[in-house]
PDB file of N, CA and C in Angstrom:
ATOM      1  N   UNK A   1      -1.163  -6.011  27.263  1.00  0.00           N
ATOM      2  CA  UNK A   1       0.281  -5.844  27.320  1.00  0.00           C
ATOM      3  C   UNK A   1       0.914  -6.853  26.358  1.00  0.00           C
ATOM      4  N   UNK A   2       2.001  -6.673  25.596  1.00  0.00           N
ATOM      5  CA  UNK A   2       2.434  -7.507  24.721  1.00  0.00           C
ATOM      6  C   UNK A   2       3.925  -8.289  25.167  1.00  0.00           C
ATOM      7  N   UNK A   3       3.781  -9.518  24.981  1.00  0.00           N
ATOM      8  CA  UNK A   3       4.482 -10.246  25.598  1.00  0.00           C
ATOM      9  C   UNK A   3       5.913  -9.929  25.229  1.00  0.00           C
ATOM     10  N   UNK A   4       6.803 -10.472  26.136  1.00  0.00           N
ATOM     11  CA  UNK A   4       8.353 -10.107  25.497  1.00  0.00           C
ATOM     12  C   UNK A   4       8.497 -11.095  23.780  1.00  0.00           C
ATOM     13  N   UNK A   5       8.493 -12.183  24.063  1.00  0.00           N
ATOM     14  CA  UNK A   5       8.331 -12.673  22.715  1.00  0.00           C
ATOM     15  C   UNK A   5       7.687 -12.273  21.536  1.00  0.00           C
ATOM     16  N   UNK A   6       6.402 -11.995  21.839  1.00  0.00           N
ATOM     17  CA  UNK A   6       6.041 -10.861  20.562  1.00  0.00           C
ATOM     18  C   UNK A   6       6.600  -9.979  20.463  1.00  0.00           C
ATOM     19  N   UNK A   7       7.189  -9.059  21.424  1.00  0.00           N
ATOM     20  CA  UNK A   7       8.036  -7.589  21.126  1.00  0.00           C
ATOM     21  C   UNK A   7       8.968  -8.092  20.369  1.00  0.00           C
ATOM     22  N   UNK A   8       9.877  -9.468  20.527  1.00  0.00           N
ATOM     23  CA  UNK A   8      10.789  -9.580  20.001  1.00  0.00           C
ATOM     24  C   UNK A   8      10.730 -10.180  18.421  1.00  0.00           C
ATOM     25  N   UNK A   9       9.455 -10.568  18.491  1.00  0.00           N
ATOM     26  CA  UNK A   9       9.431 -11.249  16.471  1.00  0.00           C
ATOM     27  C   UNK A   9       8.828  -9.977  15.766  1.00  0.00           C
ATOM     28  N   UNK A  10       8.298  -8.630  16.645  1.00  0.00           N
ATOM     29  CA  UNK A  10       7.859  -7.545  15.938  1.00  0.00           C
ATOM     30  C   UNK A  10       9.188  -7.118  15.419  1.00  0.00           C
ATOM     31  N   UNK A  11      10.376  -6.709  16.653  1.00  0.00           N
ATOM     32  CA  UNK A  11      11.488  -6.604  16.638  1.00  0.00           C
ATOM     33  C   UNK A  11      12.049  -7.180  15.584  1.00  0.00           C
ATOM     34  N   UNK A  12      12.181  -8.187  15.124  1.00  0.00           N
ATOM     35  CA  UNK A  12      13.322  -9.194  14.246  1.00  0.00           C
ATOM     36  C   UNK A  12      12.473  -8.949  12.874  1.00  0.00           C
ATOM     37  N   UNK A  13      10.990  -8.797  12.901  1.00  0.00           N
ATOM     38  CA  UNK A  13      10.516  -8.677  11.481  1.00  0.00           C
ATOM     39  C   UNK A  13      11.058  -7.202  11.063  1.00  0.00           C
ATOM     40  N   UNK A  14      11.389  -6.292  11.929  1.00  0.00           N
ATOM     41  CA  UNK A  14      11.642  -4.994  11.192  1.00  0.00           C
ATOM     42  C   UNK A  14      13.818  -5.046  11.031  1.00  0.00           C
ATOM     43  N   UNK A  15      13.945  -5.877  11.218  1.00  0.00           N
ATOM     44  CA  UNK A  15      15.814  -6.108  11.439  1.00  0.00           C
ATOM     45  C   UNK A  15      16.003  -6.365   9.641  1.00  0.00           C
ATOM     46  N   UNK A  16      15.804  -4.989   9.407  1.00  0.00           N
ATOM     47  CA  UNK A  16      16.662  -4.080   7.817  1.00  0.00           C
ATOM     48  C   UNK A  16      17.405  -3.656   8.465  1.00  0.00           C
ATOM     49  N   UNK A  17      18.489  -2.804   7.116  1.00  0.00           N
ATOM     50  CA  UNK A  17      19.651  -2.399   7.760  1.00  0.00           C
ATOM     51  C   UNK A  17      19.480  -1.005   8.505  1.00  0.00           C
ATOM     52  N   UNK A  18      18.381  -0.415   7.906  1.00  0.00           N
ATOM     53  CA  UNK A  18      18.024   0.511   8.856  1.00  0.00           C
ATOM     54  C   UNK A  18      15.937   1.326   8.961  1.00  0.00           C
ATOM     55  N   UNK A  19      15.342   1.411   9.440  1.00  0.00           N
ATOM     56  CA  UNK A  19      14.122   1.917   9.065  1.00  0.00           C
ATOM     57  C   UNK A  19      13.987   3.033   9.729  1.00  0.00           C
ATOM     58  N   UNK A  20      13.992   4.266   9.334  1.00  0.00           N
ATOM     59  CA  UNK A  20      13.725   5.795   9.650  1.00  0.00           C
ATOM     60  C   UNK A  20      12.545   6.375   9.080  1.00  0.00           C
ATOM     61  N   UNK A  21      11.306   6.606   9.152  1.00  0.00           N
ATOM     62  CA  UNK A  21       9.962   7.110   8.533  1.00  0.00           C
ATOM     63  C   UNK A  21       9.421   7.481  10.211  1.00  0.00           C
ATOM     64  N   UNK A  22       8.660   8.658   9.396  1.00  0.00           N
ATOM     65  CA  UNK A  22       7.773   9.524  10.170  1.00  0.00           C
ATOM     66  C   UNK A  22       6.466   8.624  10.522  1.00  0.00           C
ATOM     67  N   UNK A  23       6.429   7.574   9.860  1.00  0.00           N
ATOM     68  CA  UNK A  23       5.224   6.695   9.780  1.00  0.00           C
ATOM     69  C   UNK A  23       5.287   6.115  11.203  1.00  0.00           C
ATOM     70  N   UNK A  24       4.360   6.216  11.902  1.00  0.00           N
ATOM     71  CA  UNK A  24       4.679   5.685  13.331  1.00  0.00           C
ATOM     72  C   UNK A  24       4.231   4.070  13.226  1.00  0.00           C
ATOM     73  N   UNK A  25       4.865   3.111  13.939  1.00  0.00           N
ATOM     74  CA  UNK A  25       4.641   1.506  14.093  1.00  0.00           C
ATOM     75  C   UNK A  25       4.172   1.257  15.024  1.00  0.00           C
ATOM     76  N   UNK A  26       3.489   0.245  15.165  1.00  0.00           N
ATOM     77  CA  UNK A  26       2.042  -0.476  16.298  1.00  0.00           C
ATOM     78  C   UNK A  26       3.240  -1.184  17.559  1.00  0.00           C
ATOM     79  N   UNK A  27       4.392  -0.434  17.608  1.00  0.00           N
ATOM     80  CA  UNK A  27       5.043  -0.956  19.344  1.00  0.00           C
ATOM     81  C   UNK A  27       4.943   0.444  19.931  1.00  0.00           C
ATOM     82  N   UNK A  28       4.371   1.020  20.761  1.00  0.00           N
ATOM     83  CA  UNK A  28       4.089   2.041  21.760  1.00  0.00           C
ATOM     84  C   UNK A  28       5.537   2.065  22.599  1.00  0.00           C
ATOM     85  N   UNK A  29       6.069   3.193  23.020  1.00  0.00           N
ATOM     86  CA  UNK A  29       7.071   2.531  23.998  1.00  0.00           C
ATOM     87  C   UNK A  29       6.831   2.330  25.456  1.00  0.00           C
ATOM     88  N   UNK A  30       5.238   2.209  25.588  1.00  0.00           N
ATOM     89  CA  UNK A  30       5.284   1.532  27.091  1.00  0.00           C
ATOM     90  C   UNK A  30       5.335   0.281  26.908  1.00  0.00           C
ATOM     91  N   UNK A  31       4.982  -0.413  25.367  1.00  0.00           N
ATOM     92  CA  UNK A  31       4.675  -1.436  25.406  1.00  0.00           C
ATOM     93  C   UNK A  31       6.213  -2.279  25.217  1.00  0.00           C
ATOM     94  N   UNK A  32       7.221  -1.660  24.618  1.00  0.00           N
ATOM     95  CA  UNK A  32       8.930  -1.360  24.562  1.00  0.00           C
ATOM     96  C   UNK A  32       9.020  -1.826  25.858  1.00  0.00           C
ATOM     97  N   UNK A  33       8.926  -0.749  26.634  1.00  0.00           N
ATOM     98  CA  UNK A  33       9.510  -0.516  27.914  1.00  0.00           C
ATOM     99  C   UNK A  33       9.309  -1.818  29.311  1.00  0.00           C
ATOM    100  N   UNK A  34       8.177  -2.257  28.476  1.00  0.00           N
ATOM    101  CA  UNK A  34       7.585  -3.601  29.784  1.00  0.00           C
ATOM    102  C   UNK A  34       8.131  -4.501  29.361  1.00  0.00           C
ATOM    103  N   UNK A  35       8.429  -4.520  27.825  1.00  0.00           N
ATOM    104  CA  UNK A  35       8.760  -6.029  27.788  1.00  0.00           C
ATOM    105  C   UNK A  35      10.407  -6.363  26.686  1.00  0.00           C
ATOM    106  N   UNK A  36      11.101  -5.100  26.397  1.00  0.00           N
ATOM    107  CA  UNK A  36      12.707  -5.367  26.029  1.00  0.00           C
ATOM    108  C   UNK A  36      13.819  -5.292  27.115  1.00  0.00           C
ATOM    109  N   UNK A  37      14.867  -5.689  27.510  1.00  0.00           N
ATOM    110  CA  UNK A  37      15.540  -5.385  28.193  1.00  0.00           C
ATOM    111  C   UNK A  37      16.075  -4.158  27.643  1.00  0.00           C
ATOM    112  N   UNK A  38      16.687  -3.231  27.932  1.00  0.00           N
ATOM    113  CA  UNK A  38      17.026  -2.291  27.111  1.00  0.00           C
ATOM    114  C   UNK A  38      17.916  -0.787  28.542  1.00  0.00           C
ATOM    115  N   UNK A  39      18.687   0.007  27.220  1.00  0.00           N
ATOM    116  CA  UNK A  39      19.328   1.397  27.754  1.00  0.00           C
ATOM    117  C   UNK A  39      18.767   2.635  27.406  1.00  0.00           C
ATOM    118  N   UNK A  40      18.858   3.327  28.311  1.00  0.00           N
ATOM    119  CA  UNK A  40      18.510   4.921  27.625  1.00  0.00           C
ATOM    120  C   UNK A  40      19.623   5.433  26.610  1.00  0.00           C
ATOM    121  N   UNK A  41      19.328   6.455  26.053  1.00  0.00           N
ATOM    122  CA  UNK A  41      20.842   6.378  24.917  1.00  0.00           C
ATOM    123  C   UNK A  41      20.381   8.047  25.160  1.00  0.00           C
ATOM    124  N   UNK A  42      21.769   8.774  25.298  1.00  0.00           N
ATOM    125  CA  UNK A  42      21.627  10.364  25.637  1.00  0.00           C
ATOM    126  C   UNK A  42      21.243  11.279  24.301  1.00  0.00           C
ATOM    127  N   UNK A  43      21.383  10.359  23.357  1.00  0.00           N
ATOM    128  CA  UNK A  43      21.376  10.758  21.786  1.00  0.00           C
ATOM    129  C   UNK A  43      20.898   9.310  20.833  1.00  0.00           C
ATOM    130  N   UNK A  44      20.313  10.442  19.894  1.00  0.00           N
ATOM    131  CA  UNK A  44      19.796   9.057  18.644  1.00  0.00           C
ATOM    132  C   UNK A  44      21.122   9.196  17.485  1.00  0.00           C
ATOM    133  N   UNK A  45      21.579   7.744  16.999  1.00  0.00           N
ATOM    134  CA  UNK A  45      22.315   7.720  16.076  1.00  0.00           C
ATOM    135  C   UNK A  45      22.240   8.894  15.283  1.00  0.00           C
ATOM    136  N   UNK A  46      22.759   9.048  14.163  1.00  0.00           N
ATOM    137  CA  UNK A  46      22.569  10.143  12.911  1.00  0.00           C
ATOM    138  C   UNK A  46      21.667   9.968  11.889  1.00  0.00           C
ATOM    139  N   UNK A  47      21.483   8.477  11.656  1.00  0.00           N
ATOM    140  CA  UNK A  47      20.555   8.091  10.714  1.00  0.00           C
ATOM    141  C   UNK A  47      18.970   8.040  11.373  1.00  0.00           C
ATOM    142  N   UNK A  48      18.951   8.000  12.760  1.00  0.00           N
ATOM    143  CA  UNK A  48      17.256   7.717  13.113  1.00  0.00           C
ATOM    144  C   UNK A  48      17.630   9.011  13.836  1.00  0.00           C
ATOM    145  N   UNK A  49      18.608  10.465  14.026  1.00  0.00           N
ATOM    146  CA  UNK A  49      17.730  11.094  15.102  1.00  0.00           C
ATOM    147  C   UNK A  49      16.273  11.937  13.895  1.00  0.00           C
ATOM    148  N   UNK A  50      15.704  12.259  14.721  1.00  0.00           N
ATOM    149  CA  UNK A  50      14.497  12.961  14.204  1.00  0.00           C
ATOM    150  C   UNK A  50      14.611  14.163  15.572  1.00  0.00           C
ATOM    151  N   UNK A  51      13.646  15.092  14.832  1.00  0.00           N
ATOM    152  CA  UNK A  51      13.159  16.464  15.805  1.00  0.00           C
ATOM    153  C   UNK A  51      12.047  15.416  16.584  1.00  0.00           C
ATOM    154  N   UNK A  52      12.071  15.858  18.232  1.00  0.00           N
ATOM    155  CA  UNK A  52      10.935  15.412  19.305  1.00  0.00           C
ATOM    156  C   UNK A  52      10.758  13.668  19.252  1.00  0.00           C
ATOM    157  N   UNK A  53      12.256  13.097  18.765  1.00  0.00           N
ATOM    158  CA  UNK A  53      12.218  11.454  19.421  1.00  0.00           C
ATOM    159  C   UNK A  53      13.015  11.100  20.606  1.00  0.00           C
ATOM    160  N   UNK A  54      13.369  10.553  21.164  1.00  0.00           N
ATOM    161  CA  UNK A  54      14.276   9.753  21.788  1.00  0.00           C
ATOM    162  C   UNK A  54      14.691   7.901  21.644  1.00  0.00           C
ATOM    163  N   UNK A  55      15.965   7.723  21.698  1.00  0.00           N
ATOM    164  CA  UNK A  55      16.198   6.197  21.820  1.00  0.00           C
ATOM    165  C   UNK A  55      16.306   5.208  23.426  1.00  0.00           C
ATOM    166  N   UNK A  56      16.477   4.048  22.557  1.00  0.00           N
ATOM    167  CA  UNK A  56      16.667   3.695  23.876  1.00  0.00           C
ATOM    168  C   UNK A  56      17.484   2.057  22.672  1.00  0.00           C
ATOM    169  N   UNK A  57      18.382   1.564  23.637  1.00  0.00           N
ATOM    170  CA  UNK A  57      19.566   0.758  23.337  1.00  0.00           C
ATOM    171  C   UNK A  57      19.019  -1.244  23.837  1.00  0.00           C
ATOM    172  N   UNK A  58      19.103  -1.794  22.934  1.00  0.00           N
ATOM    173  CA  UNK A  58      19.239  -3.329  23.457  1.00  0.00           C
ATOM    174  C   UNK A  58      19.997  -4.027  22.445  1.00  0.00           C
ATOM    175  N   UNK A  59      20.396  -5.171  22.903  1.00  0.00           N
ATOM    176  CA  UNK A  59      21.230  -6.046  22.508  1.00  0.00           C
ATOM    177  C   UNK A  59      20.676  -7.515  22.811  1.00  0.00           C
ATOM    178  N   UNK A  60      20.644  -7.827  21.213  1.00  0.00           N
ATOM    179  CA  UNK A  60      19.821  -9.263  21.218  1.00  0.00           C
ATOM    180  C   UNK A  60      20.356  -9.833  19.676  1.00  0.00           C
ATOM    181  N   UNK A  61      20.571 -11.555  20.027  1.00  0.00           N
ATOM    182  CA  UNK A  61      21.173 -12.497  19.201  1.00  0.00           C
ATOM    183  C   UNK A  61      22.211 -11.412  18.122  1.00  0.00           C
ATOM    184  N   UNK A  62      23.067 -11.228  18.879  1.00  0.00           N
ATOM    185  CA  UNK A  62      24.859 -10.569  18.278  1.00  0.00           C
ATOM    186  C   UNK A  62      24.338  -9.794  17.768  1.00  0.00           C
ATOM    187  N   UNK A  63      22.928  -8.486  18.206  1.00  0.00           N
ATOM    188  CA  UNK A  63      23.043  -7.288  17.435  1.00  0.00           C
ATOM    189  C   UNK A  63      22.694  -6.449  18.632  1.00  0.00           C
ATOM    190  N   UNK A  64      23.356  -5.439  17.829  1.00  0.00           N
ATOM    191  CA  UNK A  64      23.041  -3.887  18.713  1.00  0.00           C
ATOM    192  C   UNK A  64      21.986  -3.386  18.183  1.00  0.00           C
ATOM    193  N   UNK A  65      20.871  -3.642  18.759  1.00  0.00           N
ATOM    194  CA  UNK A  65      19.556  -2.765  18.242  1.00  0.00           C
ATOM    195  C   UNK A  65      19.269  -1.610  19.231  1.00  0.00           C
ATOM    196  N   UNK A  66      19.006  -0.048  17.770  1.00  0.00           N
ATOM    197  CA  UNK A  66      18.232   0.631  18.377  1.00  0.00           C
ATOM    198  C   UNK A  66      16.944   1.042  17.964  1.00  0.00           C
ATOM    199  N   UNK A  67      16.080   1.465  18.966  1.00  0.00           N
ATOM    200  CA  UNK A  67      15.121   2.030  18.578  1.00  0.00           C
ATOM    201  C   UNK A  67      14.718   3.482  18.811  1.00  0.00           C
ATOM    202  N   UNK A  68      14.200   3.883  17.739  1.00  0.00           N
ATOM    203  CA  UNK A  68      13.830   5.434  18.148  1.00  0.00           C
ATOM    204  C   UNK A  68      12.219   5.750  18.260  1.00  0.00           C
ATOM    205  N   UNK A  69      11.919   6.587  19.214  1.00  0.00           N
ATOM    206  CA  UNK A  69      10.712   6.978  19.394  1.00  0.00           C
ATOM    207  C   UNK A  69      10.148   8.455  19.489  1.00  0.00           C
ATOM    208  N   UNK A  70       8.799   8.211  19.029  1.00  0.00           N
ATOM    209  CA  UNK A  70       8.394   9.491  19.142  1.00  0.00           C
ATOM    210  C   UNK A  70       7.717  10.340  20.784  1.00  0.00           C
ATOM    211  N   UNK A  71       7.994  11.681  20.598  1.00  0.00           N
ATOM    212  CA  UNK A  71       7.765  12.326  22.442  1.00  0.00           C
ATOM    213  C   UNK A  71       6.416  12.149  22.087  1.00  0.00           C
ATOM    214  N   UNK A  72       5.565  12.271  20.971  1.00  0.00           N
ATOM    215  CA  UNK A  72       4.184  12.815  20.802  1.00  0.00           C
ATOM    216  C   UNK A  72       3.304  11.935  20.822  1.00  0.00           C
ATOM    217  N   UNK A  73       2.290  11.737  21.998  1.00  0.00           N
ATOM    218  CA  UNK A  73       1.250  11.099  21.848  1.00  0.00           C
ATOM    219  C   UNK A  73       1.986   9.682  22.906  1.00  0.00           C
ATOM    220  N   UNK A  74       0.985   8.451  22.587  1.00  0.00           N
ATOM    221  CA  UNK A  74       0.970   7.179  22.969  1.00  0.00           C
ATOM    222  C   UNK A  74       3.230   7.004  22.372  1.00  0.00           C
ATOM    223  N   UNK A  75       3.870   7.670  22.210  1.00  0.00           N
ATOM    224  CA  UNK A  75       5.405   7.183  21.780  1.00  0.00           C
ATOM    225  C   UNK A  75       5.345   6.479  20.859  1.00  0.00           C
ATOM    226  N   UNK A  76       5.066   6.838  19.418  1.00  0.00           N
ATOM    227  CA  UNK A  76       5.240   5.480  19.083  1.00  0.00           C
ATOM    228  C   UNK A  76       6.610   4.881  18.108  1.00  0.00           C
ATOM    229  N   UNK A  77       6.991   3.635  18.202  1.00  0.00           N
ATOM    230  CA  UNK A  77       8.254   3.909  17.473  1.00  0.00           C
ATOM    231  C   UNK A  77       8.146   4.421  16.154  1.00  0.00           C
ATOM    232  N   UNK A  78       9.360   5.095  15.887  1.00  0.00           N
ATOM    233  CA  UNK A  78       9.094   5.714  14.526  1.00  0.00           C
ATOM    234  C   UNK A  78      10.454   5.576  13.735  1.00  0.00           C
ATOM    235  N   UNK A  79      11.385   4.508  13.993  1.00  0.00           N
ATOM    236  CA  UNK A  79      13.076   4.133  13.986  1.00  0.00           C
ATOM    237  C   UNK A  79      13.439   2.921  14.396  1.00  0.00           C
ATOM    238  N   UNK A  80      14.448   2.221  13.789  1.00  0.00           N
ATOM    239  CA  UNK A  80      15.190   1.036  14.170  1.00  0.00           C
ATOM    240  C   UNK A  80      16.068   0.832  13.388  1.00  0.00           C
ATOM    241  N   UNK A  81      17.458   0.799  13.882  1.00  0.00           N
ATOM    242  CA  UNK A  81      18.400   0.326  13.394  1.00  0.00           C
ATOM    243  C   UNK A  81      19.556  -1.013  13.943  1.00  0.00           C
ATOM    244  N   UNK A  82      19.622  -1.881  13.133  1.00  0.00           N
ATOM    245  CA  UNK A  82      21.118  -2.931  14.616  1.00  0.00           C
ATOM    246  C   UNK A  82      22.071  -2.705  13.576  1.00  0.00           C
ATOM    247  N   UNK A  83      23.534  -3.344  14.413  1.00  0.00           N
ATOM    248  CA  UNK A  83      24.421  -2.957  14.196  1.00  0.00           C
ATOM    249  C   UNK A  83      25.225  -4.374  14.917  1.00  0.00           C
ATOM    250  N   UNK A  84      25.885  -5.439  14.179  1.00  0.00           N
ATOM    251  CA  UNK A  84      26.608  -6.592  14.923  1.00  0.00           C
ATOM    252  C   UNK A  84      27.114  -5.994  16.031  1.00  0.00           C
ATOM    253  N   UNK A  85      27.116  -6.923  16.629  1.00  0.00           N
ATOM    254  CA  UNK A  85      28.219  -6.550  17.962  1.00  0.00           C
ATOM    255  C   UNK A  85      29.657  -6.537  17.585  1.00  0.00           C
ATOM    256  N   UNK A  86      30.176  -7.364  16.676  1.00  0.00           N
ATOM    257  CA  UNK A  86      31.384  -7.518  16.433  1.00  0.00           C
ATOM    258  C   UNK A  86      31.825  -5.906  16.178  1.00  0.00           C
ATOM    259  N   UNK A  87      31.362  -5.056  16.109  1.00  0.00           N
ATOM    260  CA  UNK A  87      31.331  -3.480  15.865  1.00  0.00           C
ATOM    261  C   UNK A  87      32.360  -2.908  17.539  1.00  0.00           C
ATOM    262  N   UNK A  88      31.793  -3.728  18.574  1.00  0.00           N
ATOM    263  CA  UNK A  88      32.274  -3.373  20.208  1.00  0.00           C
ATOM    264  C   UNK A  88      33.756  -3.878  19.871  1.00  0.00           C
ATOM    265  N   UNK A  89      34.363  -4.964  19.101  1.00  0.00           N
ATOM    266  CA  UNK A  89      35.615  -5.797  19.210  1.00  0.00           C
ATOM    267  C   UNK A  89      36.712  -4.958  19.846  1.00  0.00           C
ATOM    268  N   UNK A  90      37.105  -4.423  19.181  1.00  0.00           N
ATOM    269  CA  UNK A  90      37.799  -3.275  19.411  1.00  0.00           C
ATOM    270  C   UNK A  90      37.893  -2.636  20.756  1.00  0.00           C
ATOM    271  N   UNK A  91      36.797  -1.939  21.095  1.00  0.00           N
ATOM    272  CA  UNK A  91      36.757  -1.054  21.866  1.00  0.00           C
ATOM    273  C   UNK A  91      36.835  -2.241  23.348  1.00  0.00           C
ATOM    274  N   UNK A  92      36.409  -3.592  23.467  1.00  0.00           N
ATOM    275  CA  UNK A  92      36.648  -4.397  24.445  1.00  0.00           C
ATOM    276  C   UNK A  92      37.927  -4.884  24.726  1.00  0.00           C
ATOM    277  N   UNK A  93      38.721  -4.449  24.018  1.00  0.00           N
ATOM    278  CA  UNK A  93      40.217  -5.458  23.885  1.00  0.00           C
ATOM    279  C   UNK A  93      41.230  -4.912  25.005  1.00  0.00           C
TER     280      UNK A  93
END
């Protein structure tokens, strides 16, 4: 099982402004799921949805990260995008 801290420097090494490829990445989302805090999201952004993924939503050091995953097989991520928080300003006021 991979620790939350490793999820999170796998996490921060992929924090471009956005990564969308069919190429699947070595975080599984059980391995996601045990160790990010995180939301289900009813929809993937526009830039990561893909045919047969789903997201799921966290928020870590002032970003909105998402990730997208694949239905097929072991899940594996295949998407990530953040987005500052300062993006919520607005909508909190």
């Amino acid at each position: 099982m991979i620790r939350p801290t490793a999820a999170l420097a796998l996490i921060a090494s992929l924090a471009a402004p956005a990564y969308a490829d069919p190429t699947p990445l070595p975080l599984s989302y059980e391995m996601f799921e045990a160790s990010v805090p995180h939301v289900d999201m009813a929809l993937c952004p526009a830039d990561l949805a893909q045919e047969r993924t789903f997201c799921r939503m966290s928020v870590h050091a002032e970003q909105i990260n998402v990730f997208a995953f694949s239905e097929e097989g072991d899940q594996p991520m295949v998407g990530f995008r953040s987005w500052s928080v300062d993006l919520m300003a607005g909508l909190l006021d």
